[in-house]
N, C-alpha and C. Protein backbone atom coordinates (compact mmCIF):
# COMPACT_ATOMS: atom_id res chain seq x y z
N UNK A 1 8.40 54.52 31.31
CA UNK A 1 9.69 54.02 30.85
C UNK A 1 9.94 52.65 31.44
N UNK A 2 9.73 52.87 32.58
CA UNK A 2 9.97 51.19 33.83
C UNK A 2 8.81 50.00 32.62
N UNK A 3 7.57 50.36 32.38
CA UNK A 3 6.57 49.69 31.90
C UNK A 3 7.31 48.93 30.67
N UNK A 4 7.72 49.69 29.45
CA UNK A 4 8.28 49.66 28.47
C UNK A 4 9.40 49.21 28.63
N UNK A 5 10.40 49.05 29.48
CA UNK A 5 11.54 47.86 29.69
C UNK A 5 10.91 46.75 29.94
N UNK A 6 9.79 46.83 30.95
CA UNK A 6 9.48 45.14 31.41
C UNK A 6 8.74 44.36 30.11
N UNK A 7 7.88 45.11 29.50
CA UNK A 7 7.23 44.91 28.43
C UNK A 7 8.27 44.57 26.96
N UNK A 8 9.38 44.78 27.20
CA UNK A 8 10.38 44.94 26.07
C UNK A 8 9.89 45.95 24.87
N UNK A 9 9.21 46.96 24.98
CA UNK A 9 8.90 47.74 24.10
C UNK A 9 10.02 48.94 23.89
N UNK A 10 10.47 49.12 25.40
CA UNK A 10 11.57 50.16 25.35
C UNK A 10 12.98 49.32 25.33
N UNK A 11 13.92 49.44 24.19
CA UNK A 11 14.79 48.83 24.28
C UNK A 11 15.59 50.18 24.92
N UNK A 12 17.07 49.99 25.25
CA UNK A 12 17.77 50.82 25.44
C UNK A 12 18.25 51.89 23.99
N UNK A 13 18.44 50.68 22.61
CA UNK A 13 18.57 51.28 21.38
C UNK A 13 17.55 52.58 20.86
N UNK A 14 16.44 51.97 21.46
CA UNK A 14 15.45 53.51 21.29
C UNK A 14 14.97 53.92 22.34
N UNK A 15 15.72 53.93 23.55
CA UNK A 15 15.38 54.94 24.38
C UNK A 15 16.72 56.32 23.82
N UNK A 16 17.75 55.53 23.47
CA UNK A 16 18.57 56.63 23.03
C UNK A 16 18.41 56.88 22.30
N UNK A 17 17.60 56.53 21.09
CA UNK A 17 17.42 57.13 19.56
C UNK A 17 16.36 58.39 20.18
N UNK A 18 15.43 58.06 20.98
CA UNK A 18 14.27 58.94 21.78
C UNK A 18 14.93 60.37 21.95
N UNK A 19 15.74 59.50 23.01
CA UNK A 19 16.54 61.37 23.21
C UNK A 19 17.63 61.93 22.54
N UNK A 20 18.08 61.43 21.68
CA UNK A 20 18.98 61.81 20.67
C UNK A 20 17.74 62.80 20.03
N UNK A 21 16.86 62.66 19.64
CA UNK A 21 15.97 63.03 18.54
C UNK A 21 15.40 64.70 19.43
N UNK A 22 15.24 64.41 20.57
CA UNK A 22 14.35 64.97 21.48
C UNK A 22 15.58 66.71 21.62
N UNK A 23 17.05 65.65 22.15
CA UNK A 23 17.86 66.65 22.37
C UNK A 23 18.44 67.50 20.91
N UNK A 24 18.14 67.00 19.81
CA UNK A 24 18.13 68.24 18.35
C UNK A 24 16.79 68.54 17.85
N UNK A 25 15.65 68.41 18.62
CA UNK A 25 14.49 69.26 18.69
C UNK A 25 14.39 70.19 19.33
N UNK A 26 15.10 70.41 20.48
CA UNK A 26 14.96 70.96 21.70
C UNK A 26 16.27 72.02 21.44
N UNK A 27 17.28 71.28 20.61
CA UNK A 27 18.41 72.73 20.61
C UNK A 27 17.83 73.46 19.06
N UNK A 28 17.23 73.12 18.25
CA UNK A 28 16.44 73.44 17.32
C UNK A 28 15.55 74.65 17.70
N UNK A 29 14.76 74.59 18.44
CA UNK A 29 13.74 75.60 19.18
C UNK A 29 14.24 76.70 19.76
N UNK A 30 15.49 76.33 20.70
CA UNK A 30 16.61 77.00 21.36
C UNK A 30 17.15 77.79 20.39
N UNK A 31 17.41 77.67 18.94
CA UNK A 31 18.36 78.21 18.53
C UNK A 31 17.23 79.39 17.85
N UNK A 32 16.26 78.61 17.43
CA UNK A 32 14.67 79.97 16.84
C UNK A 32 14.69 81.16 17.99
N UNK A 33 14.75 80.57 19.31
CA UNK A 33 14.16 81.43 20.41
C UNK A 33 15.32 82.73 20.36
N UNK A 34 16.52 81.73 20.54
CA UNK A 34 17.37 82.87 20.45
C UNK A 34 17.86 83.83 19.47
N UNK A 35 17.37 83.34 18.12
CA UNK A 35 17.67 83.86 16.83
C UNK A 35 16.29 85.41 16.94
N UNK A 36 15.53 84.78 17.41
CA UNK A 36 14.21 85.49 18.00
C UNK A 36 14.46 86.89 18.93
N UNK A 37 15.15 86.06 19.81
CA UNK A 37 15.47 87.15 20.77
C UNK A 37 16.56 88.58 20.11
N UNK A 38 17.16 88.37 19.45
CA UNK A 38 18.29 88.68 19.44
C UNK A 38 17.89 90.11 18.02
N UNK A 39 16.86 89.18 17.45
CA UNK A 39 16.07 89.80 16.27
C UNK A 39 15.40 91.13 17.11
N UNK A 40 14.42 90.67 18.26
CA UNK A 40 13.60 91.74 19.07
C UNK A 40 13.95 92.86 19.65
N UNK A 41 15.01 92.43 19.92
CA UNK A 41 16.56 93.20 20.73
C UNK A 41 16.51 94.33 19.58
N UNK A 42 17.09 93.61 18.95
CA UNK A 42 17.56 94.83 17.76
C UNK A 42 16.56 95.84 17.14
N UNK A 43 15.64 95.28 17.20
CA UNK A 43 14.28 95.81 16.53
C UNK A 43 13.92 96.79 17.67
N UNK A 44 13.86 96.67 18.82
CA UNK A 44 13.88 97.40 19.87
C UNK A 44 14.77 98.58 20.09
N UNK A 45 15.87 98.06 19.70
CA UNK A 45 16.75 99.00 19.83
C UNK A 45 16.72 100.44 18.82
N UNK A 46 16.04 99.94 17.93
CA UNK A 46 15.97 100.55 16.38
C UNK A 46 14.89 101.45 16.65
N UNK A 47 13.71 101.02 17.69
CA UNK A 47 12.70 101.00 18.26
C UNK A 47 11.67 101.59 16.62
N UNK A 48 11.69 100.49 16.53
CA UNK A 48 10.81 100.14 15.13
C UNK A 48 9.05 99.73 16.03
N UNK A 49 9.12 99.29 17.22
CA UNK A 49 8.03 99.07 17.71
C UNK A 49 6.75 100.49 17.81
N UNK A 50 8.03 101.96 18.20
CA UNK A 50 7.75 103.01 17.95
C UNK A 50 6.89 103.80 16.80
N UNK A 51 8.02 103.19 16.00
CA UNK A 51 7.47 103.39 14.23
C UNK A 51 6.42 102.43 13.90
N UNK A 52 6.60 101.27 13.93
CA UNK A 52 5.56 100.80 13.25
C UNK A 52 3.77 101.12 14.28
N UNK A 53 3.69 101.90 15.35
CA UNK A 53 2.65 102.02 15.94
C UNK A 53 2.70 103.55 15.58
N UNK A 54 3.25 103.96 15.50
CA UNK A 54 2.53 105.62 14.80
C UNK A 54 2.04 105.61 13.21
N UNK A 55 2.88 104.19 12.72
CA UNK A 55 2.09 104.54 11.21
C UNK A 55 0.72 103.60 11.37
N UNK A 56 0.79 102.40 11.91
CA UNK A 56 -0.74 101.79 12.06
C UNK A 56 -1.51 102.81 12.32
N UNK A 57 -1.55 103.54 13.63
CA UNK A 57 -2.24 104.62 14.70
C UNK A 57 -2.38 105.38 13.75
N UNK A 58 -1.37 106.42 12.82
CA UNK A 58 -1.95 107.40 11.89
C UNK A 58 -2.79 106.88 10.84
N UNK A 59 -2.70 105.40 9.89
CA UNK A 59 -3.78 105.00 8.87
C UNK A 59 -4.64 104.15 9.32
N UNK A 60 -4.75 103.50 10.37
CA UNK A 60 -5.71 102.69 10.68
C UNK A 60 -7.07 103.67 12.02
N UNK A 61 -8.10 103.34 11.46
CA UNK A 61 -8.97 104.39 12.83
C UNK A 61 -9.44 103.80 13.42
N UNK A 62 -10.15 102.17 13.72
CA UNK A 62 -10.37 101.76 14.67
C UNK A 62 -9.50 100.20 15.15
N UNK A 63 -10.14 99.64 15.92
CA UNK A 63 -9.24 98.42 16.50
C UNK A 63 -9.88 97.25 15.33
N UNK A 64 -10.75 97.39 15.24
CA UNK A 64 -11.16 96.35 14.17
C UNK A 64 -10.15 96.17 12.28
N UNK A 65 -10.08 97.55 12.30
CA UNK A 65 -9.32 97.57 11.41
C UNK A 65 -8.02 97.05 11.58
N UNK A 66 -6.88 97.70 12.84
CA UNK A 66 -5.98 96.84 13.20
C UNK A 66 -6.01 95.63 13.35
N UNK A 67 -6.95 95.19 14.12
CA UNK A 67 -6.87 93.32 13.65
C UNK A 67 -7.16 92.70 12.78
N UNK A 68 -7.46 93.10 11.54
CA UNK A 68 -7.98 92.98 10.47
C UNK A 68 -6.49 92.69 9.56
N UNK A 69 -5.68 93.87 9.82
CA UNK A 69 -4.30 93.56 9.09
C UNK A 69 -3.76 93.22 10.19
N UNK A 70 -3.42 92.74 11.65
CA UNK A 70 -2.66 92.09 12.09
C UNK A 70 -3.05 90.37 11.62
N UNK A 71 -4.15 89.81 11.14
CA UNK A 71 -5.00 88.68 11.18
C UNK A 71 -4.30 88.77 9.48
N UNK A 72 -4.26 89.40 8.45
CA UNK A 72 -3.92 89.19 7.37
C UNK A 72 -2.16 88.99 7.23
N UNK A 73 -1.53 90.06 7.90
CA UNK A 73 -0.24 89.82 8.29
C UNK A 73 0.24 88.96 8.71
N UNK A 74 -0.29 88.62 9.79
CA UNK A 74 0.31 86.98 10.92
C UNK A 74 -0.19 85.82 9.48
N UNK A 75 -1.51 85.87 8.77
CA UNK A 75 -1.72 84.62 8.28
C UNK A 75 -0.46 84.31 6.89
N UNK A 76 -0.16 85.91 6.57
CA UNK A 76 0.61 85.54 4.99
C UNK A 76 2.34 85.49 5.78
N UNK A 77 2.22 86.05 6.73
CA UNK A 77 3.84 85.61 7.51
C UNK A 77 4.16 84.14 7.77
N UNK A 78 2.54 83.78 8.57
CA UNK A 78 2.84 81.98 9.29
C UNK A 78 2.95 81.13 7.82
N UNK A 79 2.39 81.71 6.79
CA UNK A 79 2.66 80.40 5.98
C UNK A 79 4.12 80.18 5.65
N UNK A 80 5.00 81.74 6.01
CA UNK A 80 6.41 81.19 5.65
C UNK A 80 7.70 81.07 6.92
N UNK A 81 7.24 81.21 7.93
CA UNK A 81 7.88 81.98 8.78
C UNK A 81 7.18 80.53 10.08
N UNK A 82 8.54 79.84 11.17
CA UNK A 82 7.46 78.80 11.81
C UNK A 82 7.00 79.94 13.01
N UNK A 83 5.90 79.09 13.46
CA UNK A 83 5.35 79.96 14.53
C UNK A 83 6.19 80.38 15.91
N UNK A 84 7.01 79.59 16.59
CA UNK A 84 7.18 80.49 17.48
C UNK A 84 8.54 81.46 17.20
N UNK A 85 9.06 81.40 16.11
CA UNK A 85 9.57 82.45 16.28
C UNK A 85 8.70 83.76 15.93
N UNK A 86 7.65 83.63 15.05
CA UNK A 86 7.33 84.71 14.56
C UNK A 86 6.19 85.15 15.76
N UNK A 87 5.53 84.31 16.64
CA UNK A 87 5.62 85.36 18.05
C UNK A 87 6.12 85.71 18.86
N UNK A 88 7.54 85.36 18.58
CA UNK A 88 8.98 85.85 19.77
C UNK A 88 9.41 87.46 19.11
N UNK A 89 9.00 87.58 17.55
CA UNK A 89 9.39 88.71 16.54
C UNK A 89 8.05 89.86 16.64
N UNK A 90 6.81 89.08 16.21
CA UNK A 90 5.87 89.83 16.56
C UNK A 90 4.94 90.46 17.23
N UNK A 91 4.65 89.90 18.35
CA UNK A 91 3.83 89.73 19.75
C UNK A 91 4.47 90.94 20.54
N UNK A 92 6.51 91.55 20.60
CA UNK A 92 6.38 92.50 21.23
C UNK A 92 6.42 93.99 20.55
N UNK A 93 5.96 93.91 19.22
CA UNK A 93 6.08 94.95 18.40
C UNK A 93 4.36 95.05 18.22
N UNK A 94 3.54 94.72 18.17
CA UNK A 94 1.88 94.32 17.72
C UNK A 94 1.40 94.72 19.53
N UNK A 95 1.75 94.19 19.94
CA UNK A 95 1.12 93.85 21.24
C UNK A 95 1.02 95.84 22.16
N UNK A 96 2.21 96.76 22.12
CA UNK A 96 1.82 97.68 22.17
C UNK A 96 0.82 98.44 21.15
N UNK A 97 1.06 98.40 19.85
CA UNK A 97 -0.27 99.16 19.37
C UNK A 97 -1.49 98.42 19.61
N UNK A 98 -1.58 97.42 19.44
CA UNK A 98 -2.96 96.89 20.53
C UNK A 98 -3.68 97.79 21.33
N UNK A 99 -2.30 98.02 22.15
CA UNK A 99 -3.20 98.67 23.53
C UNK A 99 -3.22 100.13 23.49
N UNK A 100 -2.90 100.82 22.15
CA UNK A 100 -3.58 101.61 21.94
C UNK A 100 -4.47 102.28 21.20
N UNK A 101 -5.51 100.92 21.05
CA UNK A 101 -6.53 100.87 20.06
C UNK A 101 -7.18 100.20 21.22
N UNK A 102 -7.06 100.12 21.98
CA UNK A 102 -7.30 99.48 23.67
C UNK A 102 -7.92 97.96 23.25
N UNK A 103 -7.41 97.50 22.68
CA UNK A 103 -8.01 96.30 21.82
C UNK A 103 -7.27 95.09 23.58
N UNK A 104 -8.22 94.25 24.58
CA UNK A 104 -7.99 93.26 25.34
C UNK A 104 -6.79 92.56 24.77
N UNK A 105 -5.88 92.15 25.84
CA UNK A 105 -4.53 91.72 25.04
C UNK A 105 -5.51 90.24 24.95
N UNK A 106 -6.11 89.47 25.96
CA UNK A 106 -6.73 88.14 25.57
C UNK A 106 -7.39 87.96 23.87
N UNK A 107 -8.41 89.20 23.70
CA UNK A 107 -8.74 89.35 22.87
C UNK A 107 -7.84 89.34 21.45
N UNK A 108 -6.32 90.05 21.40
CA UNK A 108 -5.43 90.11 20.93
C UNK A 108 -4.81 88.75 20.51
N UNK A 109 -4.52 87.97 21.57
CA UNK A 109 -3.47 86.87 22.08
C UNK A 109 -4.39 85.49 21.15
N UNK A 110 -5.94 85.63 21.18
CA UNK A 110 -7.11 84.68 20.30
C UNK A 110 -6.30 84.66 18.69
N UNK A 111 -6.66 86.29 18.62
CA UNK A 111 -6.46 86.41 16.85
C UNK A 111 -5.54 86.18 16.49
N UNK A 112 -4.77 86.36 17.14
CA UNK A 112 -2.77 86.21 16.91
C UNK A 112 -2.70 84.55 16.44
N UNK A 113 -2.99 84.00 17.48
CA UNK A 113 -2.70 82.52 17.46
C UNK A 113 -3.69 82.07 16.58
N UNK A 114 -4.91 82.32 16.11
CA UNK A 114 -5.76 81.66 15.12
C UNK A 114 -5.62 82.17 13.54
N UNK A 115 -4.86 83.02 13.46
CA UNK A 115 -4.37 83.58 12.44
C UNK A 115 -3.02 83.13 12.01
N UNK A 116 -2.45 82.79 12.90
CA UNK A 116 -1.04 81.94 12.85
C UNK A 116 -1.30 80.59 12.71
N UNK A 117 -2.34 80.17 13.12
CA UNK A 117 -2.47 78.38 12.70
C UNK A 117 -3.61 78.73 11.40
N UNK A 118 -3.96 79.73 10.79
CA UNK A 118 -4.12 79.96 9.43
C UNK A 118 -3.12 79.46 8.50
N UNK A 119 -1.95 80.25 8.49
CA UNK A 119 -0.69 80.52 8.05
C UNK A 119 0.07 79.09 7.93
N UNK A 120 -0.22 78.56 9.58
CA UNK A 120 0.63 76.92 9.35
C UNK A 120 0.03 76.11 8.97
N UNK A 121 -0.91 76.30 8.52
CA UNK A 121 -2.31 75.23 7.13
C UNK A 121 -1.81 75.63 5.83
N UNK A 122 -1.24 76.95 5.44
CA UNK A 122 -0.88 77.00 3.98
C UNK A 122 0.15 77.12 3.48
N UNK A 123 0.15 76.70 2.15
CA UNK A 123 1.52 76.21 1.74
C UNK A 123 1.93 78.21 0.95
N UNK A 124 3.20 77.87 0.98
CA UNK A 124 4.02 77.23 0.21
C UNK A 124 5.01 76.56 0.93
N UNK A 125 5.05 77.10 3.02
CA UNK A 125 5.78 76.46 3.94
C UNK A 125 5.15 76.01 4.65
N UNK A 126 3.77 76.40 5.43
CA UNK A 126 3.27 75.68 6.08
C UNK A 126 3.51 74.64 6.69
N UNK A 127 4.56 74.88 7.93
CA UNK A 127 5.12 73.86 8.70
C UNK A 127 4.04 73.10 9.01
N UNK A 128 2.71 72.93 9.73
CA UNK A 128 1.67 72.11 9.54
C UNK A 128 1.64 71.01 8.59
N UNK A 129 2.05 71.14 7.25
CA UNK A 129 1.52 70.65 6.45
C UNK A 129 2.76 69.43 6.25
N UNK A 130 3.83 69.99 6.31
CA UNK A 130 5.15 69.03 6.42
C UNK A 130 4.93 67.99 7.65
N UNK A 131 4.78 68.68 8.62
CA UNK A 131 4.55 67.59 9.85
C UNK A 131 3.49 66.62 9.57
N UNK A 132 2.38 67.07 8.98
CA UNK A 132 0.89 65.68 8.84
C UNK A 132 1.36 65.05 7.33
N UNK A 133 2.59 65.70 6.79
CA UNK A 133 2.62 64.71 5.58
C UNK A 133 4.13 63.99 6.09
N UNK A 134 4.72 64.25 6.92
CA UNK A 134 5.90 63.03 7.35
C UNK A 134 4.68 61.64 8.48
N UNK A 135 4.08 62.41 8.94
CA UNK A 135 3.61 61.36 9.75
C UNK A 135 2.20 60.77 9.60
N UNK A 136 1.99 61.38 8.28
CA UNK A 136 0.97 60.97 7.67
C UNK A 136 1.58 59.86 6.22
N UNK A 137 2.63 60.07 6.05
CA UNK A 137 3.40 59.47 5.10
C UNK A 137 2.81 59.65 3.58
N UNK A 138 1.92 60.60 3.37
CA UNK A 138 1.38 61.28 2.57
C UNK A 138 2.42 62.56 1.47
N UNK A 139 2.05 62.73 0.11
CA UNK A 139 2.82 64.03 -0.33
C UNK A 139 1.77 65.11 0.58
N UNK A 140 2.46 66.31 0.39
CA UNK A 140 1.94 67.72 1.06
C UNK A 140 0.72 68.05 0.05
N UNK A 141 0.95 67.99 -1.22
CA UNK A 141 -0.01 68.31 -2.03
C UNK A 141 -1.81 67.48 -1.37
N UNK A 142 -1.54 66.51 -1.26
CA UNK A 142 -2.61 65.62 -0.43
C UNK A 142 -3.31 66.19 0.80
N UNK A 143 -2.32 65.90 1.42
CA UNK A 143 -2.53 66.81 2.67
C UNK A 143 -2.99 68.02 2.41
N UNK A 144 -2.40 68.95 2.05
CA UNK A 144 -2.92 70.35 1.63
C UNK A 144 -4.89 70.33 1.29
N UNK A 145 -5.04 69.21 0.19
CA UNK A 145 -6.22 68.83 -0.62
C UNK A 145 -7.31 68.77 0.90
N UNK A 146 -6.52 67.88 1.73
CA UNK A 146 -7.68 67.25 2.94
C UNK A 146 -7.73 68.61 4.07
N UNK A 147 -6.72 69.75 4.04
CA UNK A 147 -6.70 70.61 5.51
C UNK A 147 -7.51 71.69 4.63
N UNK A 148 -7.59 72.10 3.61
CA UNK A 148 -8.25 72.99 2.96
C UNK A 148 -9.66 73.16 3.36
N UNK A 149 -10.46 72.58 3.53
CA UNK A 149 -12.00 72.24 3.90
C UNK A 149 -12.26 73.10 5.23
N UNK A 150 -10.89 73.09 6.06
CA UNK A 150 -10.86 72.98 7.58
C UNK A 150 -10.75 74.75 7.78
N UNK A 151 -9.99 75.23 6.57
CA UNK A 151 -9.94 76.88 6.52
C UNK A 151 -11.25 77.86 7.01
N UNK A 152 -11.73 77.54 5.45
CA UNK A 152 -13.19 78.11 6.21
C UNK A 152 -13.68 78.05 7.13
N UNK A 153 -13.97 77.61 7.89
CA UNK A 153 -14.37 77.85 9.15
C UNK A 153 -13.55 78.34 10.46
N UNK A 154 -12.25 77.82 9.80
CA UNK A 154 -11.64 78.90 11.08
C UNK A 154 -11.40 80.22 10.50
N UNK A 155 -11.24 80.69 9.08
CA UNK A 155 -11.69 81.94 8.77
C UNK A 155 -12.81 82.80 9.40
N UNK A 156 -13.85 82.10 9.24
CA UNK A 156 -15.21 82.35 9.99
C UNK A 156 -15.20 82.79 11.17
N UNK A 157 -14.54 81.53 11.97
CA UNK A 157 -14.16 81.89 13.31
C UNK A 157 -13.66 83.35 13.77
N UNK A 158 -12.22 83.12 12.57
CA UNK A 158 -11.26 84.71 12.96
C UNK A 158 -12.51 85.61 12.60
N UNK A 159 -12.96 85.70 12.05
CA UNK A 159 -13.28 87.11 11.39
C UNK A 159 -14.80 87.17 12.21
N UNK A 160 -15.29 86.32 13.12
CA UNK A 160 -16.30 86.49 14.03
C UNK A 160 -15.60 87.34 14.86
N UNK A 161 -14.27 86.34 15.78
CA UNK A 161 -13.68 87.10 16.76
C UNK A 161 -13.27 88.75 16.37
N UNK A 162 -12.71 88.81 15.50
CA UNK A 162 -12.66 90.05 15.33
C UNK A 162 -13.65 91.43 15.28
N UNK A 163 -14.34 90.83 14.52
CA UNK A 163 -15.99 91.85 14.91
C UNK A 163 -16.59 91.51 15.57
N UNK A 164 -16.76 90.49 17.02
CA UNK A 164 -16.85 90.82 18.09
C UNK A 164 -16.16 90.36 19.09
N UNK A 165 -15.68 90.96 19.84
CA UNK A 165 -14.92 90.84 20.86
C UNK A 165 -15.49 90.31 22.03
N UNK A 166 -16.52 90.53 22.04
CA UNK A 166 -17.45 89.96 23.38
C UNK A 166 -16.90 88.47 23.85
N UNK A 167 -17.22 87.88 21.95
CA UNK A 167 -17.60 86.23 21.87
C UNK A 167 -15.97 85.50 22.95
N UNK A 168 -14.82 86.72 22.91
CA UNK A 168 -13.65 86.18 23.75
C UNK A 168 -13.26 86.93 24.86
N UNK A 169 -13.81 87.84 25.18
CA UNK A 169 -13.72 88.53 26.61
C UNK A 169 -14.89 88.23 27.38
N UNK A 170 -16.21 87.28 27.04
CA UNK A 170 -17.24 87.49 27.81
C UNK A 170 -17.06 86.09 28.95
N UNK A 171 -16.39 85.39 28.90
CA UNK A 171 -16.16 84.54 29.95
C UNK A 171 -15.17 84.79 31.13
N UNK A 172 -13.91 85.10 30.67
CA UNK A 172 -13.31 86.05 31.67
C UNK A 172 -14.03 86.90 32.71
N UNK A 173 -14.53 88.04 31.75
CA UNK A 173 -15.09 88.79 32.56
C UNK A 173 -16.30 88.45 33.32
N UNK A 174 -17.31 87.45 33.09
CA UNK A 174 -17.97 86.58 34.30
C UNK A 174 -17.41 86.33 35.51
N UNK A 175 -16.32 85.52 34.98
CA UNK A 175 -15.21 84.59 36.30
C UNK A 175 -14.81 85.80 37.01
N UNK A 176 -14.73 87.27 36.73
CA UNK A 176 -13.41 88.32 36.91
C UNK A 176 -12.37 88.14 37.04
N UNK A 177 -11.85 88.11 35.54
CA UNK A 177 -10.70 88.02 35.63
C UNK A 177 -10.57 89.63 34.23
């Protein structure tokens, strides 16, 4: 900041435009987290976390299968839904049946998040795609055209991690952790 006054790059006009911008990003997130919270609460209370792990647990038979529709779920949710609320919503409802498919929460915590930056690559909301086309100054349709390529392979990726688990628990467990 000191650099950027002496330099005249930081005027005072946009150091306050800076945090003007910063402080309705920041109550923006605040207001997801808590809209989040408040969602989990209730869902908890309802204890839907309950329900929805006895019906996975009764139709699904192994852990592969569960991540299979948690990885299809998280990807057709993230395209409409931004990401952190939908792991403030989903992470504590998913995260117990996990562990009783004894599926590594690390192992868990991989697919979650690479399945969710699935979701924020595709449209029809794909917050991803809004952000690289404001600051790409590009339409979304464009954008969309150029991140498409980039799918496949993190498809690949997910669906490695998922049928094997090794490829993300085997470094941990070297280090012991």
């Amino acid at each position: 900041i000191i650099l950027g006054f002496i330099y005249k790059k930081l005027t005072v006009a946009t150091l306050w435009k800076a945090l003007r911008e910063t402080a309705v990003t920041t109550a923006s997130i605040m207001l997801i987290i808590v809209a989040a919270t408040i969602l989990g609460w209730i869902l908890a209370r309802e204890e839907v976390p309950q329900a929805l792990s006895s019906l996975m647990t009764g139709n699904l038979n192994s852990a592969t299968a569960f991540l299979l529709v948690t990885a299809v779920l998280l990807l057709i949710l993230g395209a409409f839904i931004d990401a952190t609320a939908l792991l403030l919503i989903t992470v504590p409802i998913l995260l117990p049946v996990a562990t009783e498919f004894n599926v590594d929460p690390l192992h868990f915590g991989v697919v979650t998040i690479l399945s969710l930056m699935m979701g924020l690559l595709t449209p029809p909301v794909g917050t991803v795609l809004f952000v690289l086309s404001s600051v790409l100054r590009m339409p979304v349709g464009d954008v969309f055209r150029g991140v498409t390529p980039f799918l496949v392979p993190i498809g690949v990726v997910l669906l490695l991690l998922i049928f094997f688990p090794t490829i993300v628990t085997v470094v941990p467990a070297v280090i012991g952790m």
